[in-house]
Protein backbone atom coordinates (compact mmCIF):
# COMPACT_ATOMS: atom_id res chain seq x y z
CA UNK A 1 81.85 90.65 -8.13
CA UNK A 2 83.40 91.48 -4.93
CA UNK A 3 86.91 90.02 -6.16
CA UNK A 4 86.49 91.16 -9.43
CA UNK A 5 86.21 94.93 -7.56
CA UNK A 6 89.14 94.14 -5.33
CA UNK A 7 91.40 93.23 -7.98
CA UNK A 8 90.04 96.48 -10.19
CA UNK A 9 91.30 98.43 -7.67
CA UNK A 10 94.44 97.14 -6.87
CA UNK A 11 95.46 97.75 -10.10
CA UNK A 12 94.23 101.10 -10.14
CA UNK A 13 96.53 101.42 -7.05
CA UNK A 14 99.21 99.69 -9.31
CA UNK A 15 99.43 102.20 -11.87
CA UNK A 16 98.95 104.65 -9.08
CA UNK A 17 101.98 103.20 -7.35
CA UNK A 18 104.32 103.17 -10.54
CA UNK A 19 104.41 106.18 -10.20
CA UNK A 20 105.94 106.95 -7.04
CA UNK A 21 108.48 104.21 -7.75
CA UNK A 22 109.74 105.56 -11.06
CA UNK A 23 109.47 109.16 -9.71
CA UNK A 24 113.23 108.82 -8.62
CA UNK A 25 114.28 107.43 -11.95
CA UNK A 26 116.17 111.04 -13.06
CA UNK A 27 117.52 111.59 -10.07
CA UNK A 28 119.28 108.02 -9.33
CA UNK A 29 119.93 107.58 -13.24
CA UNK A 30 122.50 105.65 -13.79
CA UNK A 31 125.74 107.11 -14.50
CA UNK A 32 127.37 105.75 -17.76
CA UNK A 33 129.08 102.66 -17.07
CA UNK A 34 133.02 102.99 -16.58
CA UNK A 35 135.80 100.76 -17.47
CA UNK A 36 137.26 99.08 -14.79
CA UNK A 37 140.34 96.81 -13.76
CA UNK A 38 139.85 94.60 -10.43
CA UNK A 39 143.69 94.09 -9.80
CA UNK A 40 145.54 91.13 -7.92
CA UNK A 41 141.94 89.18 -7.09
CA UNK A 42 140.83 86.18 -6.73
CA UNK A 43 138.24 85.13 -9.17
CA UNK A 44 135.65 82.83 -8.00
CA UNK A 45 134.27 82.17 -12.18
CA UNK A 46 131.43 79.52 -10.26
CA UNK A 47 131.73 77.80 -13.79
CA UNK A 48 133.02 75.18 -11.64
CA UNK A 49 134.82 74.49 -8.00
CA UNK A 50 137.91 76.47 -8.39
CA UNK A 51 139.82 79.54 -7.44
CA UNK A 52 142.10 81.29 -9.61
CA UNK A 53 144.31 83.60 -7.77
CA UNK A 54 146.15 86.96 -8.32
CA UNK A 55 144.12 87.92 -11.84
CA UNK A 56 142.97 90.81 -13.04
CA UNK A 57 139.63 91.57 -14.46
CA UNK A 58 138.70 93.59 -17.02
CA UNK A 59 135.18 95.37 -17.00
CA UNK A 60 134.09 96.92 -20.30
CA UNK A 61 130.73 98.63 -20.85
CA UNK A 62 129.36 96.86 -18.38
CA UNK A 63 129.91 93.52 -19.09
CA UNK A 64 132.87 91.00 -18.28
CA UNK A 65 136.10 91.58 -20.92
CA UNK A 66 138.29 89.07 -19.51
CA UNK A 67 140.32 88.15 -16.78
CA UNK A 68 143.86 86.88 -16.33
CA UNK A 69 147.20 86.72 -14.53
CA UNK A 70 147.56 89.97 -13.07
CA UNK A 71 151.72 90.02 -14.49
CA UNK A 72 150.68 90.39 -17.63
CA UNK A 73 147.71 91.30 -17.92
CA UNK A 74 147.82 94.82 -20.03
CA UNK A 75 145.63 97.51 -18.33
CA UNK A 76 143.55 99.72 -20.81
CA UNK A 77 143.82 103.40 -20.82
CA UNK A 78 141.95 105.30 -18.35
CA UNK A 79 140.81 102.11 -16.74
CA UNK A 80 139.29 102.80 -13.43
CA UNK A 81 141.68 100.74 -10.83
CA UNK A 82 140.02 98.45 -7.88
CA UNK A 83 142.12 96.80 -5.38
CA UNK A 84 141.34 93.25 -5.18
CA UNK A 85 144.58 91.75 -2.92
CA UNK A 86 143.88 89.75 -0.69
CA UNK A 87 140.26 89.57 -2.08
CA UNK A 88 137.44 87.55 -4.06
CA UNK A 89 135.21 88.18 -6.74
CA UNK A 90 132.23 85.98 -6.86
CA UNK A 91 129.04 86.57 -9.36
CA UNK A 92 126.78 88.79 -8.09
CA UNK A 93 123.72 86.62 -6.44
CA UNK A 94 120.07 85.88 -7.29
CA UNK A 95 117.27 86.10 -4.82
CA UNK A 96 114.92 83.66 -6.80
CA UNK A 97 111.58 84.35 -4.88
CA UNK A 98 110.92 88.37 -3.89
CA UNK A 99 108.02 90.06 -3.31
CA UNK A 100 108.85 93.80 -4.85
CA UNK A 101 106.64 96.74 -3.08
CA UNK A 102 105.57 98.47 -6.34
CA UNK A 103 102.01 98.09 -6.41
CA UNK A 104 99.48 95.47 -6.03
CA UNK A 105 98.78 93.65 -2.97
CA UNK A 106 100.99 93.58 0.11
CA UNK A 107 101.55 90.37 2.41
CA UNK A 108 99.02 92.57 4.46
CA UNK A 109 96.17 93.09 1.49
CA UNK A 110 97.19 96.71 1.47
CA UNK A 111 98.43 98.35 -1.66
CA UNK A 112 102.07 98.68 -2.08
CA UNK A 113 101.64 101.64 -4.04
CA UNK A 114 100.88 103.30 -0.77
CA UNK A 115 105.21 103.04 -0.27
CA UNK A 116 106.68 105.84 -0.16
CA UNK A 117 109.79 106.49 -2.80
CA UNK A 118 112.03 106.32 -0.13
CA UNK A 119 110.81 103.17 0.95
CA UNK A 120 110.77 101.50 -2.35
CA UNK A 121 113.99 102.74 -3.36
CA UNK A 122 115.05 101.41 0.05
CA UNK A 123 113.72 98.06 -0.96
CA UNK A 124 115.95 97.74 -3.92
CA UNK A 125 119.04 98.93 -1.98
CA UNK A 126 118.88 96.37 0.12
CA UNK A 127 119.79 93.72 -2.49
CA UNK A 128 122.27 95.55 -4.06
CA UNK A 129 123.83 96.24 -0.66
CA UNK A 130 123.98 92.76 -0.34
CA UNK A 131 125.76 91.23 -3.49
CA UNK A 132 121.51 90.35 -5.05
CA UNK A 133 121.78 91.40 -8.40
CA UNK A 134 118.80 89.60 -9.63
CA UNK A 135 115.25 88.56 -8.31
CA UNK A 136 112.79 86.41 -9.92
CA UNK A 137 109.71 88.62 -7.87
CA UNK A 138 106.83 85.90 -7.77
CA UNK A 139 103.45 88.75 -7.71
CA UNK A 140 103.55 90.98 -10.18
CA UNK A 141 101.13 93.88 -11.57
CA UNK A 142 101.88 95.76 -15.18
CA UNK A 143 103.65 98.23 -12.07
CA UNK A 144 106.40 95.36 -12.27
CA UNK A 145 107.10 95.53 -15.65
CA UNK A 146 107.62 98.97 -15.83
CA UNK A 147 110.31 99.11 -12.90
CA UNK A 148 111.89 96.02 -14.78
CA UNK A 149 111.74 97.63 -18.11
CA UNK A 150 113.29 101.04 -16.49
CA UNK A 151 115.94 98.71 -14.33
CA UNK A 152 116.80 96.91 -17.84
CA UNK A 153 116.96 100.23 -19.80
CA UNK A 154 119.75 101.95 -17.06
CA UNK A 155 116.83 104.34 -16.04
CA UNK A 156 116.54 103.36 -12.16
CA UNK A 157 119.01 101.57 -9.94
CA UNK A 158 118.32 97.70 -8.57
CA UNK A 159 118.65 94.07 -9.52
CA UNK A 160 117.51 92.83 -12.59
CA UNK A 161 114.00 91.47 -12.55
CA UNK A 162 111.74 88.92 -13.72
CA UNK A 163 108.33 88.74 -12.97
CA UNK A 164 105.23 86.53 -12.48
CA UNK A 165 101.72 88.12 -13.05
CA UNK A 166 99.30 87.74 -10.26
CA UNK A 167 99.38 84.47 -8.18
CA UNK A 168 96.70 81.99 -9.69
CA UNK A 169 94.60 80.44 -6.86
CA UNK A 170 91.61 77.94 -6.89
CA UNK A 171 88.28 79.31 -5.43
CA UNK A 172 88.06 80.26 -2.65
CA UNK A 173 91.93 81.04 -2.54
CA UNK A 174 94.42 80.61 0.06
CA UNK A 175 94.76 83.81 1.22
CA UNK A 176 92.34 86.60 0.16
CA UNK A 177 95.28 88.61 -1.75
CA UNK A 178 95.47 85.82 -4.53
CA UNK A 179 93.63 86.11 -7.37
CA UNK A 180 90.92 83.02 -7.73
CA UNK A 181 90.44 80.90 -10.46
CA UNK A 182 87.75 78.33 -10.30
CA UNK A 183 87.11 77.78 -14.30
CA UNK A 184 89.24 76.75 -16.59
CA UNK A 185 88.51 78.64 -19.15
CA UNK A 186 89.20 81.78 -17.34
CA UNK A 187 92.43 80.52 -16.00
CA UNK A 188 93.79 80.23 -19.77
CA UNK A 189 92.65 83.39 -20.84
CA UNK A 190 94.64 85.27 -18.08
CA UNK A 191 97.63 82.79 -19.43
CA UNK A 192 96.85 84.59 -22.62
CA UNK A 193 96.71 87.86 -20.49
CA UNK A 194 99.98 87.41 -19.36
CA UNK A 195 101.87 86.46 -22.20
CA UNK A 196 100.84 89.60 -24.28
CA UNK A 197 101.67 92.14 -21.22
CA UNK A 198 105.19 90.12 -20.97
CA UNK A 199 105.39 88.92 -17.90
CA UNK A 200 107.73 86.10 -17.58
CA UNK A 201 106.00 83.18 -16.02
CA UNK A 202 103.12 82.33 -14.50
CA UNK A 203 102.47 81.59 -10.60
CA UNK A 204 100.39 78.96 -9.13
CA UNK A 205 98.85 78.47 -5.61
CA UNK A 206 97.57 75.93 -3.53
CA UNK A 207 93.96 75.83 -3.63
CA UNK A 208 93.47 75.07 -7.67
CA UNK A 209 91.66 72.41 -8.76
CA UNK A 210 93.17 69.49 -10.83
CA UNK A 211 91.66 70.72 -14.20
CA UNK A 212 92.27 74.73 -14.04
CA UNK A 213 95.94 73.60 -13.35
CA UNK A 214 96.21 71.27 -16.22
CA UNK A 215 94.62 74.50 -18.36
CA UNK A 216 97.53 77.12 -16.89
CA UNK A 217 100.29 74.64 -17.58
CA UNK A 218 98.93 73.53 -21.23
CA UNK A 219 98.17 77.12 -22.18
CA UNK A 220 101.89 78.50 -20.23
CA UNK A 221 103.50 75.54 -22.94
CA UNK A 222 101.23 76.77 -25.87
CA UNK A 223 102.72 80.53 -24.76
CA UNK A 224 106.35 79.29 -24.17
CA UNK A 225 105.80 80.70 -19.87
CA UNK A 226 107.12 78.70 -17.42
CA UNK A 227 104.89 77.59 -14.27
CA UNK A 228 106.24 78.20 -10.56
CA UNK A 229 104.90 78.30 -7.75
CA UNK A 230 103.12 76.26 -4.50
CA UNK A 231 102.18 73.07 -6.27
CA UNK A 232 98.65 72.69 -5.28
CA UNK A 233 97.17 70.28 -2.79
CA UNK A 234 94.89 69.20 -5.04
CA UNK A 235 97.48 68.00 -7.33
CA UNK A 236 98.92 65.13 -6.91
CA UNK A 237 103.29 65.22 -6.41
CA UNK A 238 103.75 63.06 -9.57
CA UNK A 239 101.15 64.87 -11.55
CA UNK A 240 102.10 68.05 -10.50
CA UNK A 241 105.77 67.55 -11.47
CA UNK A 242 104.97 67.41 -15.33
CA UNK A 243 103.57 70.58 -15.09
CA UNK A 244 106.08 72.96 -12.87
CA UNK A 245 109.21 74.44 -13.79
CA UNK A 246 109.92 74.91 -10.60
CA UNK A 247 108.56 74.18 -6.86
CA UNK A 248 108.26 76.81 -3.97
CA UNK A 249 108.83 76.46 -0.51
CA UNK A 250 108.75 72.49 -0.60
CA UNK A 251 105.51 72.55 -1.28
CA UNK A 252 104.01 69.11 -2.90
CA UNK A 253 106.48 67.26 -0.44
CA UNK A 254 104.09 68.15 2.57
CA UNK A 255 101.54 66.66 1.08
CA UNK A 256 102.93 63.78 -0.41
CA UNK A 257 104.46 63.36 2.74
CA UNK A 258 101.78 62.65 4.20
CA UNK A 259 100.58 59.05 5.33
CA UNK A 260 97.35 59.39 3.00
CA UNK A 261 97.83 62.46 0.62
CA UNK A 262 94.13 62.12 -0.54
CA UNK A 263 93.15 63.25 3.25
CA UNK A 264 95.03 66.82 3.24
CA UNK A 265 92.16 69.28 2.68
CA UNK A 266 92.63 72.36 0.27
CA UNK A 267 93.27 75.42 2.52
CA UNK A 268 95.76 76.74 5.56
CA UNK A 269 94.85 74.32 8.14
CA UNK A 270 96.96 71.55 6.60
CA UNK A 271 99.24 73.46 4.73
CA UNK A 272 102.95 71.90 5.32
CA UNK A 273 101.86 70.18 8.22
CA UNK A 274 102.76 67.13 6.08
CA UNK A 275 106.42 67.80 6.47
CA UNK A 276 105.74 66.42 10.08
CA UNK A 277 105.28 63.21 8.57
CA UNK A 278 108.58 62.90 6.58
CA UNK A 279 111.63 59.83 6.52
CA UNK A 280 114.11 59.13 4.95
CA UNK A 281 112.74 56.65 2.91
CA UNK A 282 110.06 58.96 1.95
CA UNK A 283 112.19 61.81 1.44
CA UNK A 284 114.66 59.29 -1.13
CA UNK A 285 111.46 58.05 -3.01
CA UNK A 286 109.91 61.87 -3.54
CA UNK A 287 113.40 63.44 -4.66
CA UNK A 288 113.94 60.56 -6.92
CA UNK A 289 110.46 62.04 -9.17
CA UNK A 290 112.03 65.42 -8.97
CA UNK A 291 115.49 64.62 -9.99
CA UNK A 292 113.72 62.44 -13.21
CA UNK A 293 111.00 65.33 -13.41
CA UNK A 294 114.11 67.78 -13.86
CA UNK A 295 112.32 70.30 -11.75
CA UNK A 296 114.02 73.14 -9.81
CA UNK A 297 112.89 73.24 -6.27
CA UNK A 298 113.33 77.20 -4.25
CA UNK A 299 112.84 76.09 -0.54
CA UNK A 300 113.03 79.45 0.68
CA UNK A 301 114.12 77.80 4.80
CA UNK A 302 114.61 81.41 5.88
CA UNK A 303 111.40 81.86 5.58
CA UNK A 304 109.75 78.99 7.99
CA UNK A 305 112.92 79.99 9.98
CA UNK A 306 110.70 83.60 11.22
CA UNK A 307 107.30 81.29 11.49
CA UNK A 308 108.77 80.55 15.34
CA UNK A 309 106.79 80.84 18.74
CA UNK A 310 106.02 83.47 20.35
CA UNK A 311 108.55 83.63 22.20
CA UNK A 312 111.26 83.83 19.22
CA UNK A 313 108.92 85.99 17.54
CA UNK A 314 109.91 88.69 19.85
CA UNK A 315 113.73 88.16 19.30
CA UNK A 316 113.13 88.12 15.05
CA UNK A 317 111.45 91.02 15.44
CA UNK A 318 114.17 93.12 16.50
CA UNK A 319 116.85 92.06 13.58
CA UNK A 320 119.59 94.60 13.73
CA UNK A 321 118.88 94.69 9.91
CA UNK A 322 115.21 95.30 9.96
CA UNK A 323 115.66 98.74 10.63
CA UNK A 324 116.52 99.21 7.30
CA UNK A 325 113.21 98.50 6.07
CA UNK A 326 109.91 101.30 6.17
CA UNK A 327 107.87 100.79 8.88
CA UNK A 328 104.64 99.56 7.04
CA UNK A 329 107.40 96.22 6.50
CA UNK A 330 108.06 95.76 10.22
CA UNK A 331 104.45 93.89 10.48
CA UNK A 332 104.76 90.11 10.67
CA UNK A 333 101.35 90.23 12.09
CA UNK A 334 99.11 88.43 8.85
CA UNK A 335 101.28 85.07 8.30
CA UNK A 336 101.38 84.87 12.10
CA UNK A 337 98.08 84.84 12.69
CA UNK A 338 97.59 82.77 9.05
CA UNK A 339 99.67 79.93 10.77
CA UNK A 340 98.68 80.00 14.69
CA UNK A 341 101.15 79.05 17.21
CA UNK A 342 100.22 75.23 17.19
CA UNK A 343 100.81 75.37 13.08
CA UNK A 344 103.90 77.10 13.67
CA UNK A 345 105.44 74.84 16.59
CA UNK A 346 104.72 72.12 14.09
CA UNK A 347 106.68 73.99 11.01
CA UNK A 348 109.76 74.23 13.41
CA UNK A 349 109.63 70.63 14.89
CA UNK A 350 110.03 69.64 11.39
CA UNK A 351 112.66 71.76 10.47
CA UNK A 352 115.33 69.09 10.04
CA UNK A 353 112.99 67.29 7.75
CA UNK A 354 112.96 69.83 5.38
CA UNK A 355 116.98 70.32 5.68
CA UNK A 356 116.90 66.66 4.80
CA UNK A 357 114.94 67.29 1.63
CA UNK A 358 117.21 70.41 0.53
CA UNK A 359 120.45 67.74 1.37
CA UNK A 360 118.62 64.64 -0.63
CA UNK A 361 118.23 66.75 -3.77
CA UNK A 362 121.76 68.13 -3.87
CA UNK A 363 122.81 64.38 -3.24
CA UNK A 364 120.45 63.63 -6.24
CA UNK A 365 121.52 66.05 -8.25
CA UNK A 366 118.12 67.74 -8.83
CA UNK A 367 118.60 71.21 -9.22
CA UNK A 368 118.23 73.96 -6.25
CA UNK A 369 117.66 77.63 -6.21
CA UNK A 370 117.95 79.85 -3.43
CA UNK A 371 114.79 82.31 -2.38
CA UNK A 372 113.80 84.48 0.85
CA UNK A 373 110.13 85.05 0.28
CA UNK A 374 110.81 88.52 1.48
CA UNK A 375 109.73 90.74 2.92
CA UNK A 376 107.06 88.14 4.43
CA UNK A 377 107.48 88.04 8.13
CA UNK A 378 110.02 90.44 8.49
CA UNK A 379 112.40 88.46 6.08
CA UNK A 380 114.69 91.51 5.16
CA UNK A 381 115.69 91.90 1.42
CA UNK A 382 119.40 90.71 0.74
CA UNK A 383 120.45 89.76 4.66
CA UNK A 384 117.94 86.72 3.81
CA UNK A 385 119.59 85.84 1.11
CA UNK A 386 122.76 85.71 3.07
CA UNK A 387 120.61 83.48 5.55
CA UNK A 388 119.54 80.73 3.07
CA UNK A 389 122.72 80.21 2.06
CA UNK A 390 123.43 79.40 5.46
CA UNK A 391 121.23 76.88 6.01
CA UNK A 392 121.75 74.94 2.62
CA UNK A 393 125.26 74.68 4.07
CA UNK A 394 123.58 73.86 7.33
CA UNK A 395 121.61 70.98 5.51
CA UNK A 396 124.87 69.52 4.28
CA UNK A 397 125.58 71.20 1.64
CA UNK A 398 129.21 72.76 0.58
CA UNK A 399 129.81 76.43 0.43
CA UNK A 400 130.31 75.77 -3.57
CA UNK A 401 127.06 73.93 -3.71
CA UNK A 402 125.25 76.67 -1.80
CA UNK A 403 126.43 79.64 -3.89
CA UNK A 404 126.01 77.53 -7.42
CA UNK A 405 122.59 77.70 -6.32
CA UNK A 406 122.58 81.59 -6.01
CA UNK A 407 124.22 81.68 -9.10
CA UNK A 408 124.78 79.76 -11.83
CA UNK A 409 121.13 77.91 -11.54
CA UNK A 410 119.52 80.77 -11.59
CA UNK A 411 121.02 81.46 -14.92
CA UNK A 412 120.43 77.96 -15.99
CA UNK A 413 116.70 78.23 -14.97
CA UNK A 414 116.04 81.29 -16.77
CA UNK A 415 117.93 80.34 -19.90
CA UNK A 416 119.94 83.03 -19.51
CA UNK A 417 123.62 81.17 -19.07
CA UNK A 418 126.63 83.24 -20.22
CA UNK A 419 124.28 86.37 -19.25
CA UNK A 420 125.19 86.54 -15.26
CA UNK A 421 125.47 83.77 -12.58
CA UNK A 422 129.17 82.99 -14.01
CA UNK A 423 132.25 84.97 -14.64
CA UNK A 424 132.95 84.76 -17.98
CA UNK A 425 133.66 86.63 -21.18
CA UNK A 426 130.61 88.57 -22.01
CA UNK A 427 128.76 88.20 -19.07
CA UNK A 428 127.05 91.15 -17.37
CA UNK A 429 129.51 92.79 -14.82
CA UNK A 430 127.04 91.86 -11.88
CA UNK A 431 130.37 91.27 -9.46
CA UNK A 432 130.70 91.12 -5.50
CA UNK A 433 134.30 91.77 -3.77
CA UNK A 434 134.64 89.41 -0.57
CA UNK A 435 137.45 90.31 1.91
CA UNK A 436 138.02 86.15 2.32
CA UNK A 437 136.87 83.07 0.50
CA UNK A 438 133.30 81.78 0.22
CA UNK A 439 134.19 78.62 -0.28
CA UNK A 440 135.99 78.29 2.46
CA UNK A 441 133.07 79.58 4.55
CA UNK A 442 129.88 80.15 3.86
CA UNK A 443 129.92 82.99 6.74
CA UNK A 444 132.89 84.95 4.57
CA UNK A 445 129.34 86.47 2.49
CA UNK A 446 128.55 88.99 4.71
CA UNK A 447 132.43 90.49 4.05
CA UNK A 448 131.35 92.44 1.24
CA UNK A 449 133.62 95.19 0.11
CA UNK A 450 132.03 96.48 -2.33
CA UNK A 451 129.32 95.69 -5.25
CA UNK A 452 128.88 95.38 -9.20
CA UNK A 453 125.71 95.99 -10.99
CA UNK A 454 126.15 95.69 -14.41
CA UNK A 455 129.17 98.13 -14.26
CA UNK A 456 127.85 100.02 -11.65
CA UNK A 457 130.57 99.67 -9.25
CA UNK A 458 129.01 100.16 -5.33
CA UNK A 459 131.98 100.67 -2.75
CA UNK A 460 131.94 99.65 0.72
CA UNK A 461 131.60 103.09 1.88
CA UNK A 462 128.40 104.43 -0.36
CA UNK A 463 127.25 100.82 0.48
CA UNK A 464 127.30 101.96 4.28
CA UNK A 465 126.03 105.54 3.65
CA UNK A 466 122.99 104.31 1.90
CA UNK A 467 122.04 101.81 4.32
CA UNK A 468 122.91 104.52 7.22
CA UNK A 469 120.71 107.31 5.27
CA UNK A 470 117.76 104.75 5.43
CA UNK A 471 117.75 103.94 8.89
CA UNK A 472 117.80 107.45 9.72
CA UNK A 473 114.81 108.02 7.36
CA UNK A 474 112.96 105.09 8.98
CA UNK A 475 113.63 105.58 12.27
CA UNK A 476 111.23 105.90 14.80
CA UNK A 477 110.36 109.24 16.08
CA UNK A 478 111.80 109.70 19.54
């Protein structure tokens, strides 16, 4: 009774919160979508590994015309010029595991709808100041699909969205913001649930038991929804991988790296300690089920990268980039005191082990995705982003393998290929102008000159002025 309150309420703050989201929606409208004509660039298609210099491209209602050798390449009238010498255009990039403030619970309990429109349309910003043009946001209320729908529709700036329903725990649940399921039966019917509202997959969390998984995963088929999410602890890694489109946060690998699996209890006290525990023999063994399972796996390092000591607490506190974000965002405080400073110590000895993982699957050729988990711990929208792709590089990785993973798997996961994540004919016009070459160097991300959201172009300058009026909104009073 006492959940079934909570979670009455939460969406009552949901619809509540929709509200002050969407209340912006006239006044940052869209503008009709120009023609444009990005002249002398670079284009970085990410069909493959290759660069095609000194083309033009060709924008058109939004979406990609064509490109080609900028000598002859015949410029339409009143085409709206952009400078690309000396540049490169690269598809704009997907942020696979988000946590949008629109209602619902927080990664404090609170309810999001309690965000002010400036801070939710500050939110958004974020990723589009950063090259993010699509988010795959992993908690969702019917909030969510109404800022999705509005996004989709030209109605309200941001990056296109797709959306889980609420995360499906075991009883008790993780953490007290998921939403239990101990039955079976109940779990399929909010399958069912979800479906008919049209959200676009479903979640799962690491407390369920063996049978209320097998129900969300044969009743997410019967529905046509894939399952994400922590694969639970009570699932075994080879069971589990018939079931999950795609794996969060290497979860299932801590367990399974374990020396006996069956040992790990349910709950936060042994919850990726298991990663302690990993080899390279066990890594090869484990990656070789994924790669066969042909399941994506979203690793989300930048995350475990803020679950530090104390002492580095203090220094990722103080970001030069989290003053973009509100205030009520700044807290790491809940996650922190979820995983105490022994858990955490542990989580950073074993950081190399789970660069290994990230480094075996590329080698296997099991698919990767790039997440943030943001704005957990501090873990500022789009500058995260930026951050994982570091470290997949980090892990081995090439620059080309890093960004195919912010960019054309996403589109391959989501069955949405020709759409975005490549530039080709057709595609949305969801572009970002570097000043040097990605490929060349990771680092050569954070050189944005300007940003394309489905033929919304966003210059460098209103870029800067946006981020500038935030900070000045959220800064503290002196």
């Amino acid at each position: 009774m006492r959940n079934s309150a909570k979670r009455t309420n939460l969406l009552r703050a949901a619809e509540a919160g929709v509200a002050l989201v969407l209340s912006l929606a006239i006044a940052s409208v869209q503008a009709r979508a120009e023609d444009f004509a990005i002249t002398h660039v670079s284009v970085v298609p990410m069909d493959r590994e290759r660069v095609i210099s000194d083309q033009t491209l060709l924008v058109h209602d939004g979406r990609v015309l064509s490109y080609g050798p900028a000598a002859s390449m015949a410029l339409p009238k009143g085409v709206r010029l952009i400078d690309g010498r000396g540049r490169y255009v690269i598809p704009g990039l997907s942020d696979m595991h988000v946590h949008i403030p629109v209602g619902g619970p927080t990664v404090d309990g609170a309810a999001e709808g309690s965000l002010s429109p400036d801070a939710s349309a500050a939110f958004l910003d974020l990723f589009i100041a950063n090259g993010v043009t699509t988010v795959r946001n992993m908690a969702g209320v019917e909030a969510h699909l109404k800022l999705r729908n509005a996004i989709n529709a030209g109605k309200r700036e941001g990056p296109r969205i797709f959306t889980a329903s609420a995360i499906m725990d075991g009883a008790p649940p993780l953490i007290s913001y998921t939403t239990p399921f101990g039955k079976p039966d109940a779990a399929r019917a909010y399958v069912r649930w979800s479906a008919q509202k049209g959200f676009d997959f479903i979640k799962v969390y690491s407390t369920l038991r063996s049978d209320a998984f097998e129900a969300i995963v044969d009743e997410a088929r019967k529905r046509k929804l894939p399952v994400t999410g922590h694969l639970p602890q009570r699932v075994t890694f080879d069971h589990g991988l018939q079931g999950m489109r795609s794996i969060e946060h290497l979860s299932g690998f801590d367990v399974a790296l374990w020396p006996d699996p069956s040992k790990v209890s349910p709950g936060i006290p042994d919850l990726y300690t298991g990663f302690a525990f990993g080899t390279e023999a066990k890594i090869e063994a484990l990656v070789a089920k994924v790669k066969e399972a042909g399941v994506w796996n979203d690793p989300t390092l930048v995350v475990y990268d803020h679950l530090t000591n104390e002492l580095d607490r203090e220094k990722r506190q103080h970001l030069p980039e989290s003053k973009y974000l509100p205030p009520e965002l700044r807290d790491d405080k809940l996650f922190n005191q979820v995983f105490d400073a022994r858990h955490r110590a542990t989580l950073e000895g074993s950081r190399s082990v789970r660069l290994a993982i990230v480094k075996a699957l590329s080698d296997a050729g099991a698919p990767l995705l790039t997440g943030t988990d943001t704005p957990a711990l501090v873990v500022v929208p789009g500058f995260a982003l930026h951050g994982e792709l570091k470290d997949f590089v980090e892990a081995g990785l090439t620059p080309y393998q890093a960004l195919a993973a912010s960019t054309a798997e996403p589109a391959r996961y989501l069955d949405r290929v020709g759409q975005f994540g490549t530039i080709v004919p057709g595609a949305s016009a969801d572009l970002v102008l570097l000043a040097a070459n990605p490929l060349d160097d990771i680092n050569n991300i954070d050189r944005i000159e300007g940003v394309m959201v489905r033929g919304r172009w966003y210059p460098r300058r209103e870029i800067d002025a946006r981020l500038e009026a935030h900070a000045a909104k959220f800064a503290a009073p002196r």
